[in-house]
Each structure stands twice: as structure tokens, then as C-alpha cells.
Protein backbone atom coordinates (compact mmCIF):
# COMPACT_ATOMS: atom_id res chain seq x y z
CA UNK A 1 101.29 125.98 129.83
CA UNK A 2 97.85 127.73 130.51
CA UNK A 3 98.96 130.83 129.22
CA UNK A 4 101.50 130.24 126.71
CA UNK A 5 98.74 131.70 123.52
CA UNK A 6 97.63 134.89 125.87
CA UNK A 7 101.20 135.98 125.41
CA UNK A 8 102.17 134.53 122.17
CA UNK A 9 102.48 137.65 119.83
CA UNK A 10 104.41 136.49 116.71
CA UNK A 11 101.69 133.52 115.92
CA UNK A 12 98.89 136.34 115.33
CA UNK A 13 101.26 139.13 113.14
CA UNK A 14 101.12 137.95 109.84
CA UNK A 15 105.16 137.42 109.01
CA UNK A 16 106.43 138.06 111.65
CA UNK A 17 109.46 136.38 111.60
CA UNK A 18 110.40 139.26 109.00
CA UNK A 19 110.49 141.98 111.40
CA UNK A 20 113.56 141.17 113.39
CA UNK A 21 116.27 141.71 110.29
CA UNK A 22 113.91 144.43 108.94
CA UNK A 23 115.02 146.32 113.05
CA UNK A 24 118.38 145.15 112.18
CA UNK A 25 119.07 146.58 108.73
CA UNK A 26 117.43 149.79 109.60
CA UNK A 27 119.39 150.09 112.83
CA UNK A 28 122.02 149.51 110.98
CA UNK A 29 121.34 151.91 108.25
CA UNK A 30 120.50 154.80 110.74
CA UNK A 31 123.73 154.50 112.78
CA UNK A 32 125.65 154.60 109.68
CA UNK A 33 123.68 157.49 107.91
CA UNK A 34 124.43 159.60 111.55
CA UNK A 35 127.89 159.25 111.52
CA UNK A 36 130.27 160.54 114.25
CA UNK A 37 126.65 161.52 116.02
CA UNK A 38 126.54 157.56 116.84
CA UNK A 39 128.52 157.08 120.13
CA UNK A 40 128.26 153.31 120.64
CA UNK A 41 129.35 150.52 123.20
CA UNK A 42 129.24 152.78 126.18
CA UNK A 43 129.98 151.03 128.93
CA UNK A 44 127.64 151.51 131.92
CA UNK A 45 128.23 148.01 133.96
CA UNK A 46 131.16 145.13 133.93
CA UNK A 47 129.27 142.56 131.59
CA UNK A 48 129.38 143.03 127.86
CA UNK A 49 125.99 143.92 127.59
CA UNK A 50 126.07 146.52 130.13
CA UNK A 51 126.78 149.00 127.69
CA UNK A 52 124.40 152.07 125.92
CA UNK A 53 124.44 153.88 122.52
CA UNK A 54 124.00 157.49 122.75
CA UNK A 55 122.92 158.93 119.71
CA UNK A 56 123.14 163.31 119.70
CA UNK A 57 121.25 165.43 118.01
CA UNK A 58 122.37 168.46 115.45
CA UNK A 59 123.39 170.81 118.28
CA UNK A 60 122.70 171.21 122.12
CA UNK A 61 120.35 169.02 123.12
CA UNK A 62 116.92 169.98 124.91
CA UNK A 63 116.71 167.03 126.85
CA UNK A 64 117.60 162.97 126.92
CA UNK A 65 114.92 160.17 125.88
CA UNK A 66 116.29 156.55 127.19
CA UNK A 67 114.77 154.15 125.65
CA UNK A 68 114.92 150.47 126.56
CA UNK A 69 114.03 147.33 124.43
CA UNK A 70 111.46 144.41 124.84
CA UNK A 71 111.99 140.78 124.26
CA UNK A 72 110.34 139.10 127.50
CA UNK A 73 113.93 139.75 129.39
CA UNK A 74 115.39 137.07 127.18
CA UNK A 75 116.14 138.56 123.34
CA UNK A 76 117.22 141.33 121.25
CA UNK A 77 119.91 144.09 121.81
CA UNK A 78 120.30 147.39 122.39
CA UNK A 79 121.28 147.49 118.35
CA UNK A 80 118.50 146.20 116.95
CA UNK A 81 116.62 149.67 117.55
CA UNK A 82 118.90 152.33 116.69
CA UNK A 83 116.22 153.20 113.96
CA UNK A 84 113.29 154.50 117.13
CA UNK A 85 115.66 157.66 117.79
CA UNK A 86 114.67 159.38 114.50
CA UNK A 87 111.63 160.98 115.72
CA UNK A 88 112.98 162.18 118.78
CA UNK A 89 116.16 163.06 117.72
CA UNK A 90 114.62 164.94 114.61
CA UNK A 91 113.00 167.70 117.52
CA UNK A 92 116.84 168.09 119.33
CA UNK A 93 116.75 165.33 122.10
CA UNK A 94 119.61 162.75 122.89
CA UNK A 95 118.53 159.34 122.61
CA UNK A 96 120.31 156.81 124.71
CA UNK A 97 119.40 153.40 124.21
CA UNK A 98 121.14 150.91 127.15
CA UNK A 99 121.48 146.62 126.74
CA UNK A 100 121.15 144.55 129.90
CA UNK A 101 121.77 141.43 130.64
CA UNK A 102 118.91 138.37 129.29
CA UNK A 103 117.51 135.93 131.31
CA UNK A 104 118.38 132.89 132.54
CA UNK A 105 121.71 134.25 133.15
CA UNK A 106 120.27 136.60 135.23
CA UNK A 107 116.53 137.11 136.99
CA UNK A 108 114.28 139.99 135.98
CA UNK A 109 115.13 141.98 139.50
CA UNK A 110 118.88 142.22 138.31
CA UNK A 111 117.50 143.41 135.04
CA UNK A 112 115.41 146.15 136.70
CA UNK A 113 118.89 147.29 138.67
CA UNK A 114 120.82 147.08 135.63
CA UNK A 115 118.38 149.66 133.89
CA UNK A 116 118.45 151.97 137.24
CA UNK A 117 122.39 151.69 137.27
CA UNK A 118 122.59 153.08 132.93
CA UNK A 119 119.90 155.36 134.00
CA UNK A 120 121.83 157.05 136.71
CA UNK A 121 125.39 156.74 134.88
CA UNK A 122 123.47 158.50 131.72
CA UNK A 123 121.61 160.99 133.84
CA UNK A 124 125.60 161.71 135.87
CA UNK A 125 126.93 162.55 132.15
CA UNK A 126 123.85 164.87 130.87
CA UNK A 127 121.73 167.99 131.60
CA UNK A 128 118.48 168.69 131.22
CA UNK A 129 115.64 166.76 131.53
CA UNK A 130 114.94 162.87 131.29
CA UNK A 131 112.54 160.85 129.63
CA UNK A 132 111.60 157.40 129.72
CA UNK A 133 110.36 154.99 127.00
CA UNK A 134 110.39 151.13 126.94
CA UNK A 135 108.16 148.90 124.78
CA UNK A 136 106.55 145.59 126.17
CA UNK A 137 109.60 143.94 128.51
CA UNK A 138 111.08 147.66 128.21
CA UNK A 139 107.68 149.14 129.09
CA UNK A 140 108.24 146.98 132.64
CA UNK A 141 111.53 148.59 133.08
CA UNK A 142 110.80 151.83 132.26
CA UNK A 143 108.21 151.93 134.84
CA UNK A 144 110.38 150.20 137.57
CA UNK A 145 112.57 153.27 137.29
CA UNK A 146 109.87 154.92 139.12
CA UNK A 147 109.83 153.32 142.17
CA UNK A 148 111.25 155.12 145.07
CA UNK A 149 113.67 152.50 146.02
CA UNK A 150 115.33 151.90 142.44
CA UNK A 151 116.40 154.93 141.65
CA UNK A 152 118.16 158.16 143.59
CA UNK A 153 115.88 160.90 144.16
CA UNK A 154 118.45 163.22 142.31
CA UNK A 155 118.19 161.03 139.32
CA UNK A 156 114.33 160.06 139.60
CA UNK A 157 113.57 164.25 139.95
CA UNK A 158 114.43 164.84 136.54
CA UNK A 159 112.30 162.31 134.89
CA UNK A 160 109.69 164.04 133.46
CA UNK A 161 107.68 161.94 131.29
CA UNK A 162 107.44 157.95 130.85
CA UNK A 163 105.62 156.71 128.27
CA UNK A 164 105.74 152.69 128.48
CA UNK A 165 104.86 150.96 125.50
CA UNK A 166 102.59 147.72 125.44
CA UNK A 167 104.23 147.12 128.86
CA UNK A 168 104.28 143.92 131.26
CA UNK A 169 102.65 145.41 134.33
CA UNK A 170 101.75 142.46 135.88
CA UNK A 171 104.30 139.66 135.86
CA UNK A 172 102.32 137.18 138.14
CA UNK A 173 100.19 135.63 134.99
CA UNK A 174 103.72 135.32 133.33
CA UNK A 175 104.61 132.53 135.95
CA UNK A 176 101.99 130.10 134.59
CA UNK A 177 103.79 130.15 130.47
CA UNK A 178 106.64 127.69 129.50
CA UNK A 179 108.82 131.20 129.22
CA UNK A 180 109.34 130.77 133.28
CA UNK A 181 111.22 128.14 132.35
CA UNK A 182 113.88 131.14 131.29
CA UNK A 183 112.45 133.68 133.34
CA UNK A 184 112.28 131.96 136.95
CA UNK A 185 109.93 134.17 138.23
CA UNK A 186 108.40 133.32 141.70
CA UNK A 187 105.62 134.63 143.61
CA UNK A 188 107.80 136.76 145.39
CA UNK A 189 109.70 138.27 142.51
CA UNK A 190 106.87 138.42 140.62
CA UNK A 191 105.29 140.55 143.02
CA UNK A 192 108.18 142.70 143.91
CA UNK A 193 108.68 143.20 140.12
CA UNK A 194 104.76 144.30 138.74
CA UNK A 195 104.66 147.72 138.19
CA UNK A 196 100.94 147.39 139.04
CA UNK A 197 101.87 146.70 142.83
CA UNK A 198 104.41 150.07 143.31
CA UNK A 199 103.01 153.38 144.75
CA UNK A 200 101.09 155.60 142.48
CA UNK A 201 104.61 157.90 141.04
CA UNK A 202 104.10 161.67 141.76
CA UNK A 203 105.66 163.92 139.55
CA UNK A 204 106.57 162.72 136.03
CA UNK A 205 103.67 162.96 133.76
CA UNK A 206 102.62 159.22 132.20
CA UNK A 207 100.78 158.15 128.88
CA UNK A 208 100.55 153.91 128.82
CA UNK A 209 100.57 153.38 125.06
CA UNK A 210 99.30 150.12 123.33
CA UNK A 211 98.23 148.74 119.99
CA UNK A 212 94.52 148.62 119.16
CA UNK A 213 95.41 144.94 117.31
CA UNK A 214 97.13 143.32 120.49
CA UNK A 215 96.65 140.30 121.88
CA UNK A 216 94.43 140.69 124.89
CA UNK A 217 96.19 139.63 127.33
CA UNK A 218 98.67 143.11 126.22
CA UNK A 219 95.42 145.32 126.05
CA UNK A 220 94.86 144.15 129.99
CA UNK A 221 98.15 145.13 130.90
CA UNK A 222 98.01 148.31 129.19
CA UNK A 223 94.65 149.06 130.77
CA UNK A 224 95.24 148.06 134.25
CA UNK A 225 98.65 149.90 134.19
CA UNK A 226 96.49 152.93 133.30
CA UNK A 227 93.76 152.58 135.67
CA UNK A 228 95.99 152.29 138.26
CA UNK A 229 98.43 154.98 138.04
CA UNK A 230 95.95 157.51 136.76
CA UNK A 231 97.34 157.44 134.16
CA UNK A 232 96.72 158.49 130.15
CA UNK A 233 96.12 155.82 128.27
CA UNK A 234 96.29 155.61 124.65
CA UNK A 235 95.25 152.72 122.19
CA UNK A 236 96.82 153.37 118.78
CA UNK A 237 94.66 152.16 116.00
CA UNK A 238 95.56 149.62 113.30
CA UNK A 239 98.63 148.71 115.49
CA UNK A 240 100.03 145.28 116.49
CA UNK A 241 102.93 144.53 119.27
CA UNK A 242 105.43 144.76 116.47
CA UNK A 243 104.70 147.63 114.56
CA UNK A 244 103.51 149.76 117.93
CA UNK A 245 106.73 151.04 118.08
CA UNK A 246 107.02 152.74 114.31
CA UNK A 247 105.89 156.00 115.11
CA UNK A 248 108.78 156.57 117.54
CA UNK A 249 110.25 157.32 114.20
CA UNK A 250 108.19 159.88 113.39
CA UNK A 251 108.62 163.26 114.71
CA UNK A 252 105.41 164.48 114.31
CA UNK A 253 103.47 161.20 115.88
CA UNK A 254 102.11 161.73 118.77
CA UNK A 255 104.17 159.66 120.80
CA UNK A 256 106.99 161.62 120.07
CA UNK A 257 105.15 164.86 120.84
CA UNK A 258 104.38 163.55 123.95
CA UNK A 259 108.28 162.32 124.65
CA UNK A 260 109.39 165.50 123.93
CA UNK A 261 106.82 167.75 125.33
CA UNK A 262 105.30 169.31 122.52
């Protein structure tokens, strides 16, 4: 299809293919290492994947970061990430990192209802603030949550920051790769589903993070999600879209000051 290499992102990180089990181990490893402090398989929704980890932090928590995973709406689990609460949890926040259902079993809309359903049984259980974070198919979500008509207004009131990471603001372009052939997306959907088309948000404050070493096609998104939200807009150097997402481990990066307000 015409734009299958804009949004190929593996075929221009050199080994790529080794990052997957590297997530997986360190998930792994970082669930173990936090013991009772890992609260897994909550379930949020009646599939098996409608379930979140909530990870807590060493004492009363200031706030709650959810954080939702990429893989174009079709790969990857909630698991695979366990590892991006360090730098977050390291400063006293919850981290709560929900699954969702992949495509083709469902269509991206049910995804985005999915994510508004775990965010408002996650906000029900917890005080305090909420933040949002999402990288690349996450990014999308994250930002759907946003939208007047996906969330309640109690819920969507205490989401103070949203920081969407090399997001998919624009889905129409997505409709002319071979991945539709998973995705389904139609003009309609595609539409209803771009970030780029919703209202400006009022309220939370948003930076619309993305690696200097993208492909283009993720640099566009980035940028137009920016532009039109008014948004900040940060390009991290000497990143790719695989390795964007390693400073969430860091409590001093400046991702995770931004997350957690410092």
C-alpha cells in the first residue's frame, strides 16, 4: 500500500526485533523486584484483556499516572511495560497500566471506550489527581480521553496533565497501509477517531512528546497534534519510536517531571 514505509518503524531501528523480549524481561523483572506493591489482572471489563495492573508506590500516593501501550491497536500487552512505572513511581505516584482488546476482534472506537471505561473504574477506586500517558497507538488513546463525549466530566476534571507519546493523531493516512486490513478503519471512523479533529481540551495541561530519529510520517503527527491543540511540543534528541519511551524510567527525565508536576 502507498503508505505502508511512512509507518514502518521496526525496518529503520537497527535490531529491532530485540526490543520486544528486552520490555518483557524487564517487565518482568520490575514486577517481581516490587513485590506485594504489584497488584495485577485487575479486572476493569468482561473480556480477558479488560484488565489493569496497578503498581503503588512506598506510601500514600500523590496522584495516579495511567499509562496505556502502543502497538497500532493490534499487539503487545499491558505486561510488556511494567518496567515505564519506575520513574514515576520513584517520585510517589500510582501507576496503572490497563490492556484492551486488539484489533480485528474489535475496531479502534471500541478500543477508545474500553480505555474511557479502565479510566473511570481506576479514577472510582483512587484520589487525587490523574494523569495521562500513552505512546504511539497509546498516545491516540490517551488523547481520546479528552474528548467531552468519552469520558464523565467528574472523571475528565481530574485529569491534569496528558503527555501523549509519538501519538497517531491523524488516523485518515492509516486507511491507505496494508495494516487496515486489521484495523478496518473507514472514513467515518477514521474521522470520528483523530485526535486532530476533537475540540481544543481546556483544562489539563499537554506536552506532545516525540523522538528526534522518527520516521516522518511520526514527526507530522507529533507536530500537527501540537499545533493544533496549543500545545507543548517536545522533540527528544537521539530518540527513535522504540527507545522514546526509556526515560519514563527515569525519575529525573523530564518527561517524568512533567507527569508528575515537578
Amino acid at each position: 500500500m502507498t503508505l505502508d514505509d511512512a509507518y514502518a518503524n521496526a525496518a529503520y531501528i537497527p535490531r529491532a526485533e530485540e526490543f520486544p523480549p528486552r520490555w518483557q524481561a524487564a517487565a518482568a523483572s520490575f514486577r517481581e523486584a516490587l513485590g506485594p506493591r504489584a497488584e495485577t489482572g485487575v479486572r476493569y471489563g468482561e473480556s480477558d484483556r479488560q484488565v489493569y495492573d496497578f503498581f503503588h508506590p512506598d506510601g500514600v500516593a500523590k496522584g495516579t499516572l495511567i499509562f496505556v501501550h502502543g502497538g497500532y491497536w493490534k499487539a503487545f500487552d499491558r505486561s510488556d511495560w511494567s518496567h515505564l512505572a519506575e520513574g514515576a513511581l520513584a517520585r510517589g505516584w500510582a501507576v496503572v497500566m490497563p490492556g484492551y482488546d486488539l484489533c480485528p476482534e474489535v475496531r479502534i472506537s471500541d478500543i477508545t471506550q474500553q480505555i474511557a471505561a479502565a479510566v473511570t473504574a481506576i479514577a472510582e477506586r483512587v484520589q487525587g489527581p490523574l494523569v495521562l500517558a500513552g505512546h504511539s497507538a497509546g498516545g491516540h488513546l490517551v488523547s481520546r480521553m479528552l474528548d467531552p463525549l468519552v469520558l464523565p466530566e467528574t472523571v475528565r476534571g481530574r485529569i491534569e496533565r496528558v503527555a501523549p507519546i509519538s501519538p497517531l493523531a491523524d488516523l485518515g493516512p492509516l486507511m491507505q497501509t496494508s495494516m487496515n486490513e486489521i484495523l478496518r478503519l473507514d472514513t467515518e471512523e477514521a474521522g470520528a477517531e483523530s485526535p486532530v479533529n476533537m475540540a481544543v481540551p481546556r483544562g489539563a495541561q499537554i506536552a506532545v512528546w516525540v523522538g528526534a530519529d522518527e520516521r516522518p510520517a511520526f514527526l507530522d503527527q507529533a507536530e500537527i497534534l501540537a499545533r493544533t491543540w496549543g500545545a507543548r511540543h517536545v522533540i527528544d534528541e537521539g530518540r527513535h519510536h522504540f527507545d522514546v519511551i526509556e526515560p519514563l524510567r527515569d525519575r529525573d527525565s523530564e518527561v517524568v517531571r512533567f507527569i508528575c508536576g515537578v
